[in-house]
N, C-alpha and C. Protein backbone atom coordinates (compact mmCIF):
# COMPACT_ATOMS: atom_id res chain seq x y z
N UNK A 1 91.21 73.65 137.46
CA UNK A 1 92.00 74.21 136.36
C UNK A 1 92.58 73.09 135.49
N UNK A 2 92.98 71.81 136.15
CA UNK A 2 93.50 71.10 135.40
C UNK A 2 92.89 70.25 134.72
N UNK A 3 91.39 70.03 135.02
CA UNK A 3 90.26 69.64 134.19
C UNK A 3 89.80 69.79 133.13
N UNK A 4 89.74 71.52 133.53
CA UNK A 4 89.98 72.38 131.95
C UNK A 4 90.79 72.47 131.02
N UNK A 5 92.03 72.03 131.40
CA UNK A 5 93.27 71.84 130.51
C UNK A 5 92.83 70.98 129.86
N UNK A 6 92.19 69.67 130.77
CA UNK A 6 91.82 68.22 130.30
C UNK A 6 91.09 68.26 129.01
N UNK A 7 90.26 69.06 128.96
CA UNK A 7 88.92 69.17 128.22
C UNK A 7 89.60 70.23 126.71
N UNK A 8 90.29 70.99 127.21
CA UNK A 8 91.20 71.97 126.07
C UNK A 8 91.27 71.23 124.97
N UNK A 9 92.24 70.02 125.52
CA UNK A 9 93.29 69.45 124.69
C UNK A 9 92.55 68.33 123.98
N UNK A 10 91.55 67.73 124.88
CA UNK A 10 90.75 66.57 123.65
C UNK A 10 90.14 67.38 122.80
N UNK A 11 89.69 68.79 123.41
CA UNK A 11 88.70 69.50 122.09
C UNK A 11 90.11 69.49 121.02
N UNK A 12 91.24 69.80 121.04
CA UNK A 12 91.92 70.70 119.98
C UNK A 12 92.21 69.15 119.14
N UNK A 13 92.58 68.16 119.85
CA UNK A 13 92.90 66.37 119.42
C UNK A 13 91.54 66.17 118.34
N UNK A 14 90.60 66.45 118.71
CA UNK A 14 89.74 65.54 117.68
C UNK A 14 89.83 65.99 116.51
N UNK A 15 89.90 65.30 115.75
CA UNK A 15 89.98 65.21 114.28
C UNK A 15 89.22 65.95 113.23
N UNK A 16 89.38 66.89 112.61
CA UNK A 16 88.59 67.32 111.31
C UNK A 16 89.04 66.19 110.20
N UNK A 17 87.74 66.32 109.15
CA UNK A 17 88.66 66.11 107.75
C UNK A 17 89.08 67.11 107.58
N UNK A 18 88.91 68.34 107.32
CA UNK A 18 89.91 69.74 106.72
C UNK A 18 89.94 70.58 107.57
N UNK A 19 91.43 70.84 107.55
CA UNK A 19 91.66 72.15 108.14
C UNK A 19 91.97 73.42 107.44
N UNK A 20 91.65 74.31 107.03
CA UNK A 20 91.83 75.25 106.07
C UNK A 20 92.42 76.70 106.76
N UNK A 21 93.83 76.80 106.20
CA UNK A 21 94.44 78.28 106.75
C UNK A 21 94.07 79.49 106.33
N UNK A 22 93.46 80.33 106.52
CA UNK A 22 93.10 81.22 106.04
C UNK A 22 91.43 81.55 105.87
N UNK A 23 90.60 82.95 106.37
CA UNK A 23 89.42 82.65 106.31
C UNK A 23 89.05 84.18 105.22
N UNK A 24 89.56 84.11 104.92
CA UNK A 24 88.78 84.75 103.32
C UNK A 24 88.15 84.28 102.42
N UNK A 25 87.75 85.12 101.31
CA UNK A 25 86.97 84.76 100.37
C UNK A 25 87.17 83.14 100.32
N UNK A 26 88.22 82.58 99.84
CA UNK A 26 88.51 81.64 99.01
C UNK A 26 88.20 80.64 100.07
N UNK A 27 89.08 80.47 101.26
CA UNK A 27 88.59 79.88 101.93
C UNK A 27 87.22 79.27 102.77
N UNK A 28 86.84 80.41 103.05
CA UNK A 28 85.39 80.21 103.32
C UNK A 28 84.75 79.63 102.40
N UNK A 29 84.62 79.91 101.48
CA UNK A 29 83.81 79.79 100.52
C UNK A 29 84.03 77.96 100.23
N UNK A 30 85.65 77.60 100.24
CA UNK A 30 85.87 76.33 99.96
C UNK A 30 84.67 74.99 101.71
N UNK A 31 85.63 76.43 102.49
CA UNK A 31 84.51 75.22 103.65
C UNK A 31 83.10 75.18 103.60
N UNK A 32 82.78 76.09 103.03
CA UNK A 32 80.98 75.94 102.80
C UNK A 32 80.78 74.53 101.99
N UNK A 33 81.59 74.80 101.00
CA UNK A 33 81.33 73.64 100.01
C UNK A 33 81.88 71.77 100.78
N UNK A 34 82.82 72.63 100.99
CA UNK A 34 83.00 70.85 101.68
C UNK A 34 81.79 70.25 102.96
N UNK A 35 81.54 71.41 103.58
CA UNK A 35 80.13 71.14 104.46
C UNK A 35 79.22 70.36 104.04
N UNK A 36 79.02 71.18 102.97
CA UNK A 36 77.26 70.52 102.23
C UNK A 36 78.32 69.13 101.98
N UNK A 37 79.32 68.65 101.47
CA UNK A 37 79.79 67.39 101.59
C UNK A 37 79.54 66.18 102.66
N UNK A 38 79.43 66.94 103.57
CA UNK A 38 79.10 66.35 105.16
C UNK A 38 80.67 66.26 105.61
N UNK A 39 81.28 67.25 105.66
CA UNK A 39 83.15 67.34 105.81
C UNK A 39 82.71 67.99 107.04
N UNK A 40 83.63 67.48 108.51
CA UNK A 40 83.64 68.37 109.26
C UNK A 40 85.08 69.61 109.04
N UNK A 41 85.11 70.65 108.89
CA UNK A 41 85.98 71.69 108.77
C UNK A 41 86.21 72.45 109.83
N UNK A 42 87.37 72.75 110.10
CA UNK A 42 87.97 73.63 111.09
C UNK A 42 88.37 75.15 110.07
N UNK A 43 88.24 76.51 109.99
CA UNK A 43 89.34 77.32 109.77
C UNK A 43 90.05 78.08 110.61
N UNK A 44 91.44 78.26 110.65
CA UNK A 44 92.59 79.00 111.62
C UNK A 44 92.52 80.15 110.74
N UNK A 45 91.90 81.35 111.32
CA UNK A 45 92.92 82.56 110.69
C UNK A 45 93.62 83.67 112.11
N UNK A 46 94.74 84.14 110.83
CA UNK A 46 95.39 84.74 112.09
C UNK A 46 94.70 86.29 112.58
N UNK A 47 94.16 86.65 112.11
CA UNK A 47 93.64 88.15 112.26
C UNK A 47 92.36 87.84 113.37
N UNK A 48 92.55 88.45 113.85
CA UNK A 48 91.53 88.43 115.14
C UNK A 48 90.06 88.83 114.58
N UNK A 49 90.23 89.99 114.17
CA UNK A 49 89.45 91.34 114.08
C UNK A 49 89.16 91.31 112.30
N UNK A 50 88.03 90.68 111.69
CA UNK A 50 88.08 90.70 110.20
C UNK A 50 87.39 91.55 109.71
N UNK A 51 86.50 92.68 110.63
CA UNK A 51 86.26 94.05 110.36
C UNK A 51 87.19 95.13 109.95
N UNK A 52 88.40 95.03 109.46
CA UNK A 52 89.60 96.00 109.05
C UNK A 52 88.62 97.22 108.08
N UNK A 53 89.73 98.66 108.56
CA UNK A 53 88.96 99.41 107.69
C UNK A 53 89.81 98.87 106.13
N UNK A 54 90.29 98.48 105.78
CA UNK A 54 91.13 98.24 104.55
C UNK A 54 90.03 97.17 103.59
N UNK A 55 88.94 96.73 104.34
CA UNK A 55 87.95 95.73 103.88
C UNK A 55 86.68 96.40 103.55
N UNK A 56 86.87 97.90 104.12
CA UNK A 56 85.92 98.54 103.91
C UNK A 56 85.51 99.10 102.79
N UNK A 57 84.80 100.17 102.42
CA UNK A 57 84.84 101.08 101.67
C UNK A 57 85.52 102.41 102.07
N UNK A 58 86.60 103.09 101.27
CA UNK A 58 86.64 102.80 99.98
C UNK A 58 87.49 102.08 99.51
N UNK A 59 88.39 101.71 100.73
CA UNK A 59 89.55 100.63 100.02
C UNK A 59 89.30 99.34 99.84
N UNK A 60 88.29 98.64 100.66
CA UNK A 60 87.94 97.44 100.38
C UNK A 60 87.00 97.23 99.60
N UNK A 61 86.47 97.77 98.42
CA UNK A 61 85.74 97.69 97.89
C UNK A 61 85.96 96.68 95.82
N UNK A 62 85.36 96.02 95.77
CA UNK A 62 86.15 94.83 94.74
C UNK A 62 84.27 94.67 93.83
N UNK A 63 85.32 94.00 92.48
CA UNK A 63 84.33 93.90 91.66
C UNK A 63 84.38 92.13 91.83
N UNK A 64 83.09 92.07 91.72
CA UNK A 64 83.06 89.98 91.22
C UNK A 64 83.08 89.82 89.76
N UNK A 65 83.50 88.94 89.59
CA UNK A 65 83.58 88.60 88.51
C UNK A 65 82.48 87.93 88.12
N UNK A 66 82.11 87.46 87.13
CA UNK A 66 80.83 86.45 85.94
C UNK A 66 80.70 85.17 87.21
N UNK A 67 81.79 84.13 86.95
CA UNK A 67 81.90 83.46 87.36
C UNK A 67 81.86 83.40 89.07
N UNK A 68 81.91 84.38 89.41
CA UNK A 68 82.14 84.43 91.19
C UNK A 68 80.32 84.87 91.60
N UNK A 69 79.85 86.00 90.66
CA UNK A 69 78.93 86.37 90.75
C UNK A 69 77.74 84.59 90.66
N UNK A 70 78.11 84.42 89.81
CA UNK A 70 77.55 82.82 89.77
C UNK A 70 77.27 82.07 90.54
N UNK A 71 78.52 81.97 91.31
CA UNK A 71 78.29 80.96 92.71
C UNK A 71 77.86 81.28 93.64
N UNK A 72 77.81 82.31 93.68
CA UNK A 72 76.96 82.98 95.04
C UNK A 72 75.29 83.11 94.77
N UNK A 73 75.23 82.46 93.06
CA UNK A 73 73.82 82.95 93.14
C UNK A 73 73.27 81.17 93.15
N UNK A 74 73.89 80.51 92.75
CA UNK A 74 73.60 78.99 92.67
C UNK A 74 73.70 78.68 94.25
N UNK A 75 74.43 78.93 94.94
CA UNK A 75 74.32 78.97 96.72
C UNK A 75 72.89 79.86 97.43
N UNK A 76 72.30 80.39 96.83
CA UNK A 76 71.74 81.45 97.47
C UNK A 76 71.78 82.44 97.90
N UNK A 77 73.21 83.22 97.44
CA UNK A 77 73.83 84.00 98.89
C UNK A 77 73.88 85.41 97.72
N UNK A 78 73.76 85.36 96.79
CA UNK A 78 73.83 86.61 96.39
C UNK A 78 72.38 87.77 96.31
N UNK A 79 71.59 87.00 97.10
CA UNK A 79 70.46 88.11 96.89
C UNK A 79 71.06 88.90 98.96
N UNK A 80 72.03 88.46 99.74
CA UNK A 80 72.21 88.92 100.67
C UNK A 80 73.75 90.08 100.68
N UNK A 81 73.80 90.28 99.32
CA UNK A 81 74.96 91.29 99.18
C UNK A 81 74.20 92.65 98.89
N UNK A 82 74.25 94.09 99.76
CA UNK A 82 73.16 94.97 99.68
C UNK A 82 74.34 96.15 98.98
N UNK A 83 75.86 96.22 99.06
CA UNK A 83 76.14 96.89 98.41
C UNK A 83 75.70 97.66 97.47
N UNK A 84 75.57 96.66 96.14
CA UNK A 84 75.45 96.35 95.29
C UNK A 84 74.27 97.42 94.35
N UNK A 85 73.55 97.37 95.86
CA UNK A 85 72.23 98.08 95.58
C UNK A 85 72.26 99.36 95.57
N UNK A 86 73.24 100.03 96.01
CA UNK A 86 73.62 101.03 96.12
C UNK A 86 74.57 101.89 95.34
N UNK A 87 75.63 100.87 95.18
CA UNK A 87 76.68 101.41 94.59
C UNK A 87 76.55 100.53 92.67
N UNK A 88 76.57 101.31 91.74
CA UNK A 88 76.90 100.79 90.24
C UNK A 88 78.09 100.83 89.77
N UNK A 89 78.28 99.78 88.77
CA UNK A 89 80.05 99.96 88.27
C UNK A 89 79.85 101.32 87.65
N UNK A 90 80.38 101.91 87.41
CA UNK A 90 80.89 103.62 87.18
C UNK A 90 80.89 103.38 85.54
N UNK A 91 81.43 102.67 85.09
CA UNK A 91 81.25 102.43 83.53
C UNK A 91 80.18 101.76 82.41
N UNK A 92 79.45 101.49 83.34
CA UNK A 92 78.72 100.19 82.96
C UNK A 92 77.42 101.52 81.93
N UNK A 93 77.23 102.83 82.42
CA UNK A 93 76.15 103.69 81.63
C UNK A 93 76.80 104.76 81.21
N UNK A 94 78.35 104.51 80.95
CA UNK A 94 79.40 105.68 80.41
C UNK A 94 78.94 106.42 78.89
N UNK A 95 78.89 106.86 77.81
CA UNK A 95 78.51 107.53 77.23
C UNK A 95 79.87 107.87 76.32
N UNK A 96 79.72 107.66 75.32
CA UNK A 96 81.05 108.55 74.52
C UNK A 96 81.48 109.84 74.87
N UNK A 97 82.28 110.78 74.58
CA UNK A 97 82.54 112.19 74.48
C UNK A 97 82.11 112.99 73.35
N UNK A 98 82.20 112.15 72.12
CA UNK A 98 82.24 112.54 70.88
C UNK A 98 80.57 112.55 70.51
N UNK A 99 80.10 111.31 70.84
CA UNK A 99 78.54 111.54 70.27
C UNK A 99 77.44 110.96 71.21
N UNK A 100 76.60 110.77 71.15
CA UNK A 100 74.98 110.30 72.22
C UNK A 100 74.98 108.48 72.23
N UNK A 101 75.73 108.31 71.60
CA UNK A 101 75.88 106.82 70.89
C UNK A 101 76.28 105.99 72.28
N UNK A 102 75.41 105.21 72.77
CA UNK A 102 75.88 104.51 74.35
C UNK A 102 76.83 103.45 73.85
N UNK A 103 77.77 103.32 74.80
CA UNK A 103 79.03 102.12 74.74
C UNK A 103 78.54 100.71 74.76
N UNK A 104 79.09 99.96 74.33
CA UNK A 104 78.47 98.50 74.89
C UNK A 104 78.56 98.37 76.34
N UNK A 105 78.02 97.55 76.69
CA UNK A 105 78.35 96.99 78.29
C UNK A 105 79.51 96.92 79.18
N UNK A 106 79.84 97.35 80.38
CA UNK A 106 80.92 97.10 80.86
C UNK A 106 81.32 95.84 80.94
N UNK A 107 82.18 95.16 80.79
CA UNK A 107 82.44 93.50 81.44
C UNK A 107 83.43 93.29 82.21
N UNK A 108 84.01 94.31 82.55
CA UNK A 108 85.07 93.70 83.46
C UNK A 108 86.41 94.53 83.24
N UNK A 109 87.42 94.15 83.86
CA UNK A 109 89.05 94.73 83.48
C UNK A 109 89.85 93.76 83.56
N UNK A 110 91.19 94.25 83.07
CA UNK A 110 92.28 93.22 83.56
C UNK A 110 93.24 94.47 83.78
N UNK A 111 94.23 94.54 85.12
CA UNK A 111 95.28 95.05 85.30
C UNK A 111 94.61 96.69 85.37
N UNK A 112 92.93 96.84 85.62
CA UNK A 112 92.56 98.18 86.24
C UNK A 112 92.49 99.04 84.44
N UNK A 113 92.46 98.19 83.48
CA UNK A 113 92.06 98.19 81.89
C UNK A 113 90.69 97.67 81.89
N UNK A 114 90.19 98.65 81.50
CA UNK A 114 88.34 98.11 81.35
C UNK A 114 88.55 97.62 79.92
N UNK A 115 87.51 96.65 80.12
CA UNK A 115 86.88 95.96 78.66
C UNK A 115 85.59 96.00 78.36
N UNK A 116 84.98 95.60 77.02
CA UNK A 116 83.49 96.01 76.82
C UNK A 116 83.02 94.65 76.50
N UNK A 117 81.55 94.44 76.41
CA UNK A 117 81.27 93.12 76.01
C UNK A 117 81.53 92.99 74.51
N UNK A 118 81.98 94.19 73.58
CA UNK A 118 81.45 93.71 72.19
C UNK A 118 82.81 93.14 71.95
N UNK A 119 83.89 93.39 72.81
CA UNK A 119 85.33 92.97 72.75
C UNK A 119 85.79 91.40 72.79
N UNK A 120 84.49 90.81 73.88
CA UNK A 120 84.87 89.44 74.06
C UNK A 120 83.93 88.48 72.93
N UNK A 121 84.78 87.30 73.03
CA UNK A 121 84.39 86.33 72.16
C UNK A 121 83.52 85.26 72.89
N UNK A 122 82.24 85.22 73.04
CA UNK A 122 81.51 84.88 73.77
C UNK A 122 80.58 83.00 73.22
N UNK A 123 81.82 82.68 71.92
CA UNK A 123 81.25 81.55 71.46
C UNK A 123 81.39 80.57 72.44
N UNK A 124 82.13 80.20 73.23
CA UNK A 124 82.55 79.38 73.99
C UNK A 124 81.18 79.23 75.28
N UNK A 125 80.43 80.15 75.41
CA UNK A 125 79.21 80.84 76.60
C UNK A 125 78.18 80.38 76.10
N UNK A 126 78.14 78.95 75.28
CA UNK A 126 76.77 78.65 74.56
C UNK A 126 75.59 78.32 75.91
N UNK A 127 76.55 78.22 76.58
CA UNK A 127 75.98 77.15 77.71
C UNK A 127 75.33 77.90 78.96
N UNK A 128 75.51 79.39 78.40
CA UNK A 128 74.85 80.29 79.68
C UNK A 128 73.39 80.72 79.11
N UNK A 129 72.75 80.57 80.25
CA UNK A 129 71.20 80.70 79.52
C UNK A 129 71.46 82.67 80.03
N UNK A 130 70.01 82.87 78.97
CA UNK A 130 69.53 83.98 78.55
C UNK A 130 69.31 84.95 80.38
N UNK A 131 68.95 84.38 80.66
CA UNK A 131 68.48 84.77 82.49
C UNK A 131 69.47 84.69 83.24
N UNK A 132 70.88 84.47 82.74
CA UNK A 132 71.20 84.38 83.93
C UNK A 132 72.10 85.79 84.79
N UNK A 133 72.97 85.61 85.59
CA UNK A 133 72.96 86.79 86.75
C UNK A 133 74.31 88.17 85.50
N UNK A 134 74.43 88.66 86.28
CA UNK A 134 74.87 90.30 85.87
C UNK A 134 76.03 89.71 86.00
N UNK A 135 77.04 90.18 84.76
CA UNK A 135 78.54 89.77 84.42
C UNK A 135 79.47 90.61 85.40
N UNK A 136 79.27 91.44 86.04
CA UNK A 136 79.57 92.84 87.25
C UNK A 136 79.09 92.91 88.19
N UNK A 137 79.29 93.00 89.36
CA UNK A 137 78.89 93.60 90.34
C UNK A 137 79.94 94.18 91.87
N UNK A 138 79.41 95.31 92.08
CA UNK A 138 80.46 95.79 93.20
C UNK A 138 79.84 95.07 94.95
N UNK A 139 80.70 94.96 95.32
CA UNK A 139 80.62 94.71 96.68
C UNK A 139 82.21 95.17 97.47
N UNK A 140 81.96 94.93 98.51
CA UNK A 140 82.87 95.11 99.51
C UNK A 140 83.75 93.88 100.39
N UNK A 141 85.05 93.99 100.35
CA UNK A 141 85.46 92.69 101.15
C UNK A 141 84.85 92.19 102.17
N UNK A 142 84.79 93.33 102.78
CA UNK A 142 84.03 93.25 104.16
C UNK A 142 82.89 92.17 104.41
N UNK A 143 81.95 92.60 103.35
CA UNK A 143 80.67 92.26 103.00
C UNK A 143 81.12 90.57 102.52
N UNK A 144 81.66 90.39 101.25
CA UNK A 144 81.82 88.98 100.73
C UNK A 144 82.42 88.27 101.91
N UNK A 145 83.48 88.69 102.92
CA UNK A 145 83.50 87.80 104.20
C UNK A 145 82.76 87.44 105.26
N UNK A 146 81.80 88.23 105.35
CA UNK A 146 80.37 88.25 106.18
C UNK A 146 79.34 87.65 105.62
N UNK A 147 79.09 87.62 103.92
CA UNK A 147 78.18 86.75 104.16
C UNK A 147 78.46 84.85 103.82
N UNK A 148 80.17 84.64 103.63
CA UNK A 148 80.60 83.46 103.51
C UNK A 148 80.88 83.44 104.74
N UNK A 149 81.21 84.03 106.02
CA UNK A 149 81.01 83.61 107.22
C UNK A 149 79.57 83.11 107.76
N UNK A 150 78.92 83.44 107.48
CA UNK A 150 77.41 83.35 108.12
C UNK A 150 76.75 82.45 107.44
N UNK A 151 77.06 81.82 106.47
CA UNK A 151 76.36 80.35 105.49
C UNK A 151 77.67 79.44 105.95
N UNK A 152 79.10 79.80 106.24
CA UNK A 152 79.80 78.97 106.94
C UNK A 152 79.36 78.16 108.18
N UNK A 153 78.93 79.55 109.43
CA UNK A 153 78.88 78.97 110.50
C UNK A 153 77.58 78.34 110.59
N UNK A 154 76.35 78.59 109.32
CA UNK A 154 75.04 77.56 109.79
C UNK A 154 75.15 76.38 109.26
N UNK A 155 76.63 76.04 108.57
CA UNK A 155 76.63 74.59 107.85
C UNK A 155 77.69 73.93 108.53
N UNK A 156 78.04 74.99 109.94
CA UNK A 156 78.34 74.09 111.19
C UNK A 156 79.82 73.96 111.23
N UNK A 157 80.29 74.61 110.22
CA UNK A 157 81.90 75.00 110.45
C UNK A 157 82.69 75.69 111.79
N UNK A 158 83.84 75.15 111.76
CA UNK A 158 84.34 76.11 113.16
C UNK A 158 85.17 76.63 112.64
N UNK A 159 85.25 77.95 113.05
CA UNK A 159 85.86 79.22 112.34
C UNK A 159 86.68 79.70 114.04
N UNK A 160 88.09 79.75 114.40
CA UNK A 160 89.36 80.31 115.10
C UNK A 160 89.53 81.17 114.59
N UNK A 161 89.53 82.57 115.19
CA UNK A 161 90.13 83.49 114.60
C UNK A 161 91.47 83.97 115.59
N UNK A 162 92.39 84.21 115.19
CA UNK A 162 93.41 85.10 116.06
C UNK A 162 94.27 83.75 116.22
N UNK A 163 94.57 82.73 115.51
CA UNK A 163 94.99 81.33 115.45
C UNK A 163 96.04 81.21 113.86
N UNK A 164 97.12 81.60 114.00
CA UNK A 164 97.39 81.24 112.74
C UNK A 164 98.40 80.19 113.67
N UNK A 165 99.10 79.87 111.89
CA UNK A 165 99.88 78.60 112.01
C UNK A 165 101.32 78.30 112.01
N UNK A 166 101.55 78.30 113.10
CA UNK A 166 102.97 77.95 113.16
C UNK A 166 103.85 76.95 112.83
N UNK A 167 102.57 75.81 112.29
CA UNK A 167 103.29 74.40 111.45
C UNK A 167 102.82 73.51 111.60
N UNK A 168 103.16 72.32 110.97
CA UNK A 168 102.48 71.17 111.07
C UNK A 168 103.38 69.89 110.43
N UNK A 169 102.58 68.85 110.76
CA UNK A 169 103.57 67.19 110.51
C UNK A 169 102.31 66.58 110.07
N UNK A 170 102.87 65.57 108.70
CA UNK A 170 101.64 65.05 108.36
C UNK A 170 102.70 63.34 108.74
N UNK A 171 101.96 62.72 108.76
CA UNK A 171 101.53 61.49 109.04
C UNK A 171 100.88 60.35 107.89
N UNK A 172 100.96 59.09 107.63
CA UNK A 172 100.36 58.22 107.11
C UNK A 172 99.28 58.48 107.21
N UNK A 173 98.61 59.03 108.69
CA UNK A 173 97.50 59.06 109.28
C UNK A 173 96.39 60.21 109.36
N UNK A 174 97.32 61.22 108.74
CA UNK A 174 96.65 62.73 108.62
C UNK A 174 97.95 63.64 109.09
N UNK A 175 97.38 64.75 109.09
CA UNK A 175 98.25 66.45 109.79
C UNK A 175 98.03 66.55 111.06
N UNK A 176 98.75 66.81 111.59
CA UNK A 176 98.67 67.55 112.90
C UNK A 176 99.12 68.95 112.93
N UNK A 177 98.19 69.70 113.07
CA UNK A 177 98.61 71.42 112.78
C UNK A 177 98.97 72.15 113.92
N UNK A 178 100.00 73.08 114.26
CA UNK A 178 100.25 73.79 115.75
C UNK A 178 100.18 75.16 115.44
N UNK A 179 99.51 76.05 116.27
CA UNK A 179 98.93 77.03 116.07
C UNK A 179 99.26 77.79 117.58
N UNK A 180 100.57 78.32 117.97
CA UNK A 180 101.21 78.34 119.37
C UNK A 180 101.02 77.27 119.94
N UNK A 181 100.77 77.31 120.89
CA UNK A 181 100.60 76.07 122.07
C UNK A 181 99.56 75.04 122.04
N UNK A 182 98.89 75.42 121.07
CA UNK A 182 97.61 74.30 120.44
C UNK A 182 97.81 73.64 119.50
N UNK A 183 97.22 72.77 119.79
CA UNK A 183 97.44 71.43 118.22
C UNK A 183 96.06 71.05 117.69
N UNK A 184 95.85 70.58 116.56
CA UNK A 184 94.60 70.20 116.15
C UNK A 184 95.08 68.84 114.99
N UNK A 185 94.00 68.14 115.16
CA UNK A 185 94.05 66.87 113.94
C UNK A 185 93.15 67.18 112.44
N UNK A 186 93.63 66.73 111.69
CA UNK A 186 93.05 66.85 110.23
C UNK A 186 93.43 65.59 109.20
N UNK A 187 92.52 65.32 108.51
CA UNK A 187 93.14 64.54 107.31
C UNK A 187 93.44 64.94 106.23
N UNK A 188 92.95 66.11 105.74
CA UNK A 188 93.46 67.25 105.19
C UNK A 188 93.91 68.48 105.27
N UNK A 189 95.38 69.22 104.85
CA UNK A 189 95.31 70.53 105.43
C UNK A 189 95.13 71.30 104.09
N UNK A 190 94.36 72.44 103.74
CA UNK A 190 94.48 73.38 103.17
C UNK A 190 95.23 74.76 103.22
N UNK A 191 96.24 75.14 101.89
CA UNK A 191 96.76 76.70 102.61
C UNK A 191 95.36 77.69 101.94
N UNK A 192 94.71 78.21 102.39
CA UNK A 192 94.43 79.72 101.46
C UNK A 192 94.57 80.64 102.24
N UNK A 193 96.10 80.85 102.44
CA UNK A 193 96.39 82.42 103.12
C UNK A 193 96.28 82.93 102.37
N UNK A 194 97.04 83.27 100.94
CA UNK A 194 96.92 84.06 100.26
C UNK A 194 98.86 84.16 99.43
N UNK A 195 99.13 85.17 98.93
CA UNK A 195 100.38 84.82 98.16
C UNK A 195 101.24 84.49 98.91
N UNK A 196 101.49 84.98 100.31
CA UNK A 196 103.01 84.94 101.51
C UNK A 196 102.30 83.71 102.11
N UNK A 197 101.58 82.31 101.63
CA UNK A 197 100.65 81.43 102.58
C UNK A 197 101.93 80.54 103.24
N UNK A 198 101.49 80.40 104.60
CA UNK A 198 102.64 79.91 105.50
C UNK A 198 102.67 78.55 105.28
N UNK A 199 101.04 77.85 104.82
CA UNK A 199 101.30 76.44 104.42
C UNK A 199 102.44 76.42 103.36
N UNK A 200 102.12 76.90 102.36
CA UNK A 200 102.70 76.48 100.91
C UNK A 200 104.42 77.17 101.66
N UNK A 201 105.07 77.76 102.31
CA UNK A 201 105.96 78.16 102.72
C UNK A 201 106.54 76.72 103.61
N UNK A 202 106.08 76.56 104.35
CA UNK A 202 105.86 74.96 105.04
C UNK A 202 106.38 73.83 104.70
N UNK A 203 105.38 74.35 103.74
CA UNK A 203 105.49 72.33 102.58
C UNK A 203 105.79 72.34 101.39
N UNK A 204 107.11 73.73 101.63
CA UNK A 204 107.97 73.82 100.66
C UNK A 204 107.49 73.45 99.52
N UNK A 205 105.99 74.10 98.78
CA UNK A 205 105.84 74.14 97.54
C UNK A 205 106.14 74.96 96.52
N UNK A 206 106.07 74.63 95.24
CA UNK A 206 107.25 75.45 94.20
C UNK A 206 106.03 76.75 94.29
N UNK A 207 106.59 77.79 93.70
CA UNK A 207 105.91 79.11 93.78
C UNK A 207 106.53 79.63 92.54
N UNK A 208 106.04 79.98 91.42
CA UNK A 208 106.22 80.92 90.14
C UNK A 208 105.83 81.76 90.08
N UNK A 209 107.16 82.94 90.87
CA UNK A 209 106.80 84.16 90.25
C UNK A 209 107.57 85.22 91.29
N UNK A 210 107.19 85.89 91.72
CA UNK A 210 107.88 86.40 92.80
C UNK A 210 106.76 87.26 93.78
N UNK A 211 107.61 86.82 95.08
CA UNK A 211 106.21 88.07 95.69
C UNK A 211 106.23 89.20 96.46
């Protein structure tokens, strides 16, 4: 037994470059990228269980944006979102009331306010070629964490789940992060919990706005 302790504690001691709190979208997505860097990455999240029905459909269900839709297609990973295939934005083949006359394109919302493409000012977009991916698309939380988990763990990331963070001390030398009774090394820590993130709570960074 006390061997195993032995062996615990050098595993939790060795060093990442990043440790990243939080394994959602943002996060994941950040350790993929530092991977292909040749970064070894650790992520702590606290939720055990990242199958929630709240990730599901119909509540977990989220639009990507232009830009999000993008990176998943420059990664490869967006021909593995099947939602998509199934489900259409609801506005995108809407129809007037008044006459046969089709709407422009859906592009998006702000604040759950749809917008159309003929609305935006698209001079600034010289730089997007003619081919490239769909300004919309639906998927599911569920789904966008499953398939940034699964290009995570083949680019060799270690992903803790049921591990959040109870704090940490940085050093000349790097962080040392504690996560209950475990410790881990890093030379970088990342927060992406999300708005209540316990790092940025931590390391007492300024926050604008209220939450």
């Amino acid at each position: 037994m006390e061997a195993l302790d032995i062996k615990k504690d050098a595993q939790n001691q060795s060093k990442h470059d990043v440790i990243i709190s939080g394994a959602g979208p943002v996060g994941l997505f950040l350790a993929c990228e530092l991977a292909l860097a040749k970064c070894s990455v650790l992520i702590l999240e606290k939720v055990e269980n990242q199958h929630s029905p709240f990730k599901q459909f119909p509540f977990g269900i989220r639009g990507l944006s232009a830009p999000s839709i993008e990176s998943f297609y420059r990664r490869g990973m967006l021909k593995e979102f099947e939602v998509s295939k199934r489900l259409k934005m609801p506005i995108v083949n809407s129809t007037t009331t008044t006459t046969t006359e089709q709407k422009p394109p859906y592009a998006g919302h702000f604040a759950r306010i749809p917008f159309l493409t003929d609305k935006i000012d698209t001079s600034q977009w010289k730089y997007r070629l003619p081919s490239s991916t769909e300004t919309s698309l639906l998927t599911e939380m569920v789904e966008v964490e499953t398939v940034l988990t699964r290009r995570a763990e083949t680019l060799g990331v270690d992903i803790k789940r049921g591990h959040s963070i109870t704090g940490f001390h940085q050093t000349e030398d790097g962080v040392t992060v504690q996560s209950g009774d475990q410790s881990f090394q890093c030379r970088w820590l990342v927060g992406c919990d999300g708005s209540r993130s316990v790092v940025r709570k931590m390391g007492d960074f300024e926050f604008a706005g209220t939450e």
